[in-house]
N, C-alpha and C. Protein backbone atom coordinates (compact mmCIF):
# COMPACT_ATOMS: atom_id res chain seq x y z
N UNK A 1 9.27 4.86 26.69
CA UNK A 1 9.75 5.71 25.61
C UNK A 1 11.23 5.95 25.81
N UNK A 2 11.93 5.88 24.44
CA UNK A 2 13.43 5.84 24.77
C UNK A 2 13.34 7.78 25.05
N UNK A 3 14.60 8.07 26.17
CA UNK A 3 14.51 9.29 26.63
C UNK A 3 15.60 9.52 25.34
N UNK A 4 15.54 11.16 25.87
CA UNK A 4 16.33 12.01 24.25
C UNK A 4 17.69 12.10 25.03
N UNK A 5 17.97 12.05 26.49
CA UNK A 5 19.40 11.87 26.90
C UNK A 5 20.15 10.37 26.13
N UNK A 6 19.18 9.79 25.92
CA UNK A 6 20.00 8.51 25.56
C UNK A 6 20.26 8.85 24.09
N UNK A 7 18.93 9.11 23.30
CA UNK A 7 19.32 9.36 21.73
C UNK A 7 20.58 10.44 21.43
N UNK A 8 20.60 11.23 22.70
CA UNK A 8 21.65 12.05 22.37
C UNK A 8 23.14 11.99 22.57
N UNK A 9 23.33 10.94 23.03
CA UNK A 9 24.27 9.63 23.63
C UNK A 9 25.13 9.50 21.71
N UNK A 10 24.13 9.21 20.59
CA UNK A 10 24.26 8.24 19.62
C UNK A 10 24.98 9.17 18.90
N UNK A 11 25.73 8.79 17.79
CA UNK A 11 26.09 9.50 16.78
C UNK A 11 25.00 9.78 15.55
N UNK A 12 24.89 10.95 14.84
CA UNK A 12 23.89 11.08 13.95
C UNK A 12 23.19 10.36 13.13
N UNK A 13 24.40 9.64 12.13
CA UNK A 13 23.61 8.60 11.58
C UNK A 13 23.37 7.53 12.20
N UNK A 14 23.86 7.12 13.41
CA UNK A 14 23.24 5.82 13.94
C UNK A 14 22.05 6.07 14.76
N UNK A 15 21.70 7.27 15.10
CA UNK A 15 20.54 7.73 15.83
C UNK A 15 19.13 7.47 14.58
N UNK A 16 19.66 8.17 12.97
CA UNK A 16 18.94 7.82 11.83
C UNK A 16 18.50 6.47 11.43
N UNK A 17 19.94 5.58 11.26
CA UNK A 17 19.36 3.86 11.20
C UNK A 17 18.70 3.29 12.62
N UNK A 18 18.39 3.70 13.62
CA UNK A 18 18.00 3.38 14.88
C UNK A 18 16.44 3.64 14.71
N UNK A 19 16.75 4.89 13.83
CA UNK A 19 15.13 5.49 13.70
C UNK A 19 14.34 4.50 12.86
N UNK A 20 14.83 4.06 11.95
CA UNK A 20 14.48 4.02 10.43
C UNK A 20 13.96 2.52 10.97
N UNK A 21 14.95 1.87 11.94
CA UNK A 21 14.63 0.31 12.16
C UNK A 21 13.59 0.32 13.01
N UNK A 22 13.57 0.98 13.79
CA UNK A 22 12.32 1.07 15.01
C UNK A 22 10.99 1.04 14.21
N UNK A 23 11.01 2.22 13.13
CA UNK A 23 9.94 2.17 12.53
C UNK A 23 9.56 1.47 11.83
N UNK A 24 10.22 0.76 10.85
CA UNK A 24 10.08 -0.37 10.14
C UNK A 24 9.45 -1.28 11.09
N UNK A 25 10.03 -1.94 11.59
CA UNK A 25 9.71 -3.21 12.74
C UNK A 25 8.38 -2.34 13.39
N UNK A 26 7.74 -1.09 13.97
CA UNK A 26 6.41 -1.05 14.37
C UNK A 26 5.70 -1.59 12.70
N UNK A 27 6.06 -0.53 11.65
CA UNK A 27 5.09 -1.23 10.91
C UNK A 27 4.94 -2.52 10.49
N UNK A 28 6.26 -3.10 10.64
CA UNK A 28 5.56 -4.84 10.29
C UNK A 28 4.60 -5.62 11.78
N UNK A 29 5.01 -5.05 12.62
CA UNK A 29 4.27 -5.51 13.82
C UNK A 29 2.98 -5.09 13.47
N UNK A 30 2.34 -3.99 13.05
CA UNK A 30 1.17 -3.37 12.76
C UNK A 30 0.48 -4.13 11.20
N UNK A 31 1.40 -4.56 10.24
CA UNK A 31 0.47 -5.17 9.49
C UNK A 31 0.75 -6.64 9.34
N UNK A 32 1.67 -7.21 10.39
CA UNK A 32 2.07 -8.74 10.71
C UNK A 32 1.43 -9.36 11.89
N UNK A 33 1.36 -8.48 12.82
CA UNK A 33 1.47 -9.40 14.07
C UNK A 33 0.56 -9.64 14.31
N UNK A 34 0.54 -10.44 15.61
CA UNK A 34 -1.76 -10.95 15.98
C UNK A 34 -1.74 -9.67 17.40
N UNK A 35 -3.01 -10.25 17.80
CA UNK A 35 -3.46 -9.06 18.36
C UNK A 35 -2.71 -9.86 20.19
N UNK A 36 -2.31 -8.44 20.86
CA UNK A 36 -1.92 -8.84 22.03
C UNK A 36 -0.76 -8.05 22.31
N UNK A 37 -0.03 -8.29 23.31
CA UNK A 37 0.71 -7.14 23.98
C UNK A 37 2.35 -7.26 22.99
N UNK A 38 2.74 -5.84 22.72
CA UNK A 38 4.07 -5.70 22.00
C UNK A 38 5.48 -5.36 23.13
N UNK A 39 6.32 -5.97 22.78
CA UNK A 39 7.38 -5.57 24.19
C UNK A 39 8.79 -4.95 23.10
N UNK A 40 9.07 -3.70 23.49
CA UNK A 40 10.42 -3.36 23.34
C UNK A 40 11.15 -2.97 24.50
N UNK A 41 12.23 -3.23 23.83
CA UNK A 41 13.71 -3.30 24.62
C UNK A 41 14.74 -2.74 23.79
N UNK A 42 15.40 -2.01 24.66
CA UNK A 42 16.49 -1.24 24.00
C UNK A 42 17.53 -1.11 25.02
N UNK A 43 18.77 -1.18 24.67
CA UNK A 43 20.15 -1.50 25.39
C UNK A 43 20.97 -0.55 24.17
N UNK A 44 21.26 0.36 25.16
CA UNK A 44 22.58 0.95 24.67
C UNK A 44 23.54 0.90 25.27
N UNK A 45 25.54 0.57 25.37
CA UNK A 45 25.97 0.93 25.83
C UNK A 45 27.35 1.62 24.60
N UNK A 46 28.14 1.81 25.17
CA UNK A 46 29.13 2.01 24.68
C UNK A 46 29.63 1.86 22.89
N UNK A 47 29.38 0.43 22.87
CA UNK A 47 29.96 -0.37 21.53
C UNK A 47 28.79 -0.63 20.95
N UNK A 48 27.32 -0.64 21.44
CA UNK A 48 26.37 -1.24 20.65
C UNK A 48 24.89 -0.70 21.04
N UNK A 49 24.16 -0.82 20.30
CA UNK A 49 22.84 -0.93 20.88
C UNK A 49 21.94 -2.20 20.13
N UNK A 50 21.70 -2.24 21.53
CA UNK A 50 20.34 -3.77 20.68
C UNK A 50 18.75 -3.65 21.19
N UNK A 51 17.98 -3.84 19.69
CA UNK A 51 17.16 -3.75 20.15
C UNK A 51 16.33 -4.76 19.88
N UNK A 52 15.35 -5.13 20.92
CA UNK A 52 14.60 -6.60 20.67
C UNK A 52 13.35 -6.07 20.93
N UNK A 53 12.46 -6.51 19.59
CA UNK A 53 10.71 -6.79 19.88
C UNK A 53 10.08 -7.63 19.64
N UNK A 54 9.41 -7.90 20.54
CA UNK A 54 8.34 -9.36 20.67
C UNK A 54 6.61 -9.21 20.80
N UNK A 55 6.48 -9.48 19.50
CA UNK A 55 4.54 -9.87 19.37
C UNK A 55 3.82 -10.92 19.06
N UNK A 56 3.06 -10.51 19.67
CA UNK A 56 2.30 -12.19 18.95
C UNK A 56 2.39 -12.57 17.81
N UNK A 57 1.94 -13.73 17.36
CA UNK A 57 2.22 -14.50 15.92
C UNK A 57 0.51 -14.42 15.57
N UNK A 58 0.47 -13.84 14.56
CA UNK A 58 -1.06 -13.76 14.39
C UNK A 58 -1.77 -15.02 13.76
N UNK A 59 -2.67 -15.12 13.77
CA UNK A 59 -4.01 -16.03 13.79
C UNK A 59 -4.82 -15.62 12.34
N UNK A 60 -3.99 -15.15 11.72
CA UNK A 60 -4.39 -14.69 10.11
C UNK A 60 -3.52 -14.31 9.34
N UNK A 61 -3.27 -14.31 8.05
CA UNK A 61 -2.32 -13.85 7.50
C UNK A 61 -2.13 -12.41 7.47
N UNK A 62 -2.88 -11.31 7.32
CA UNK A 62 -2.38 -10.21 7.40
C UNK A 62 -3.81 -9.65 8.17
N UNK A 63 -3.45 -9.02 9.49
CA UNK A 63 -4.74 -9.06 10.24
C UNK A 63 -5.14 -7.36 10.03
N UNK A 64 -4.19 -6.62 9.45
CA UNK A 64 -4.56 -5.67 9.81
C UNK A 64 -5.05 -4.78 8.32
N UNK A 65 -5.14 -6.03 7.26
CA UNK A 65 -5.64 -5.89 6.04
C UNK A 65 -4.65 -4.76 5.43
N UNK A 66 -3.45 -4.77 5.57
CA UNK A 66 -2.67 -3.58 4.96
C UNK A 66 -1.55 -4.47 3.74
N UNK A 67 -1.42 -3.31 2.72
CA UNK A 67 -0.54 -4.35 2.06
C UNK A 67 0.97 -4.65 2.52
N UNK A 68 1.60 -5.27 1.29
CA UNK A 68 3.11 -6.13 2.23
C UNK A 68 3.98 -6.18 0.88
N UNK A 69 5.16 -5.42 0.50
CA UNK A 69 6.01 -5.89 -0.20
C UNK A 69 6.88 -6.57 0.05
N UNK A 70 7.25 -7.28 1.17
CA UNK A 70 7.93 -8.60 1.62
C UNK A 70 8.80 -8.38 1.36
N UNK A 71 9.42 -6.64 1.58
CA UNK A 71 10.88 -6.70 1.41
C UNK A 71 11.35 -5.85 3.11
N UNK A 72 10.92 -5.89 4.09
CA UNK A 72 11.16 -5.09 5.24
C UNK A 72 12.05 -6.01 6.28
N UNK A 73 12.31 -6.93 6.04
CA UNK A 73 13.16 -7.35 7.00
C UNK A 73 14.54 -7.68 6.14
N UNK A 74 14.43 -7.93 5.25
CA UNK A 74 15.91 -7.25 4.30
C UNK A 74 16.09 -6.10 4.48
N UNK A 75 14.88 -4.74 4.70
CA UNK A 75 15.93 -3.61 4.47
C UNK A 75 16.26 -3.45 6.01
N UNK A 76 15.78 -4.05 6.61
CA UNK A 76 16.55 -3.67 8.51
C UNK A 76 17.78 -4.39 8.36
N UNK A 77 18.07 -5.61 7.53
CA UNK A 77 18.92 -6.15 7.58
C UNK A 77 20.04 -5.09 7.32
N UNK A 78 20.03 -4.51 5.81
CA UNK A 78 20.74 -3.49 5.25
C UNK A 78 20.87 -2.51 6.20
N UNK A 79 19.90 -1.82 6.53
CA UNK A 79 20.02 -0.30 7.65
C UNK A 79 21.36 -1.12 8.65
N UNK A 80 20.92 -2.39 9.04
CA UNK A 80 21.61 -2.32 10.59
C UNK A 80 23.04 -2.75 10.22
């Protein structure tokens, strides 16, 4: 779990688009991904933060039977 010393590190609105992307990306992992272990990573320093998540590639088209407006990785694009 990212600690709140670090979130408190961020400036306001980038702590907000940080939020907004994290969550986005769980929910596409939750109605995209296949079943199996999820890995985040988060790097903050100074000039940037990056964050990388990795899940399985699922074994069905939408496994978790939820719907999909196929617009969520455009809007992380936009947020970030």
């Amino acid at each position: 779990m990212l600690g709140e010393a670090v979130i408190d590190r961020l400036p306001r609105d980038t702590s907000v688009v940080f939020g907004r992307a994290l969550r986005e990306s769980v929910t596409n992992i939750t109605k995209h991904g296949g079943d199996g272990p999820v890995e985040l990573e988060v790097t903050i320093d100074d000039s940037q933060i990056r964050m990388q998540i990795r899940s399985e590639l699922p074994t069905e088209t939408s496994p978790a039977g939820l719907p999909s407006g196929g617009h969520g990785t455009a809007r992380l694009r936009q947020r970030a």
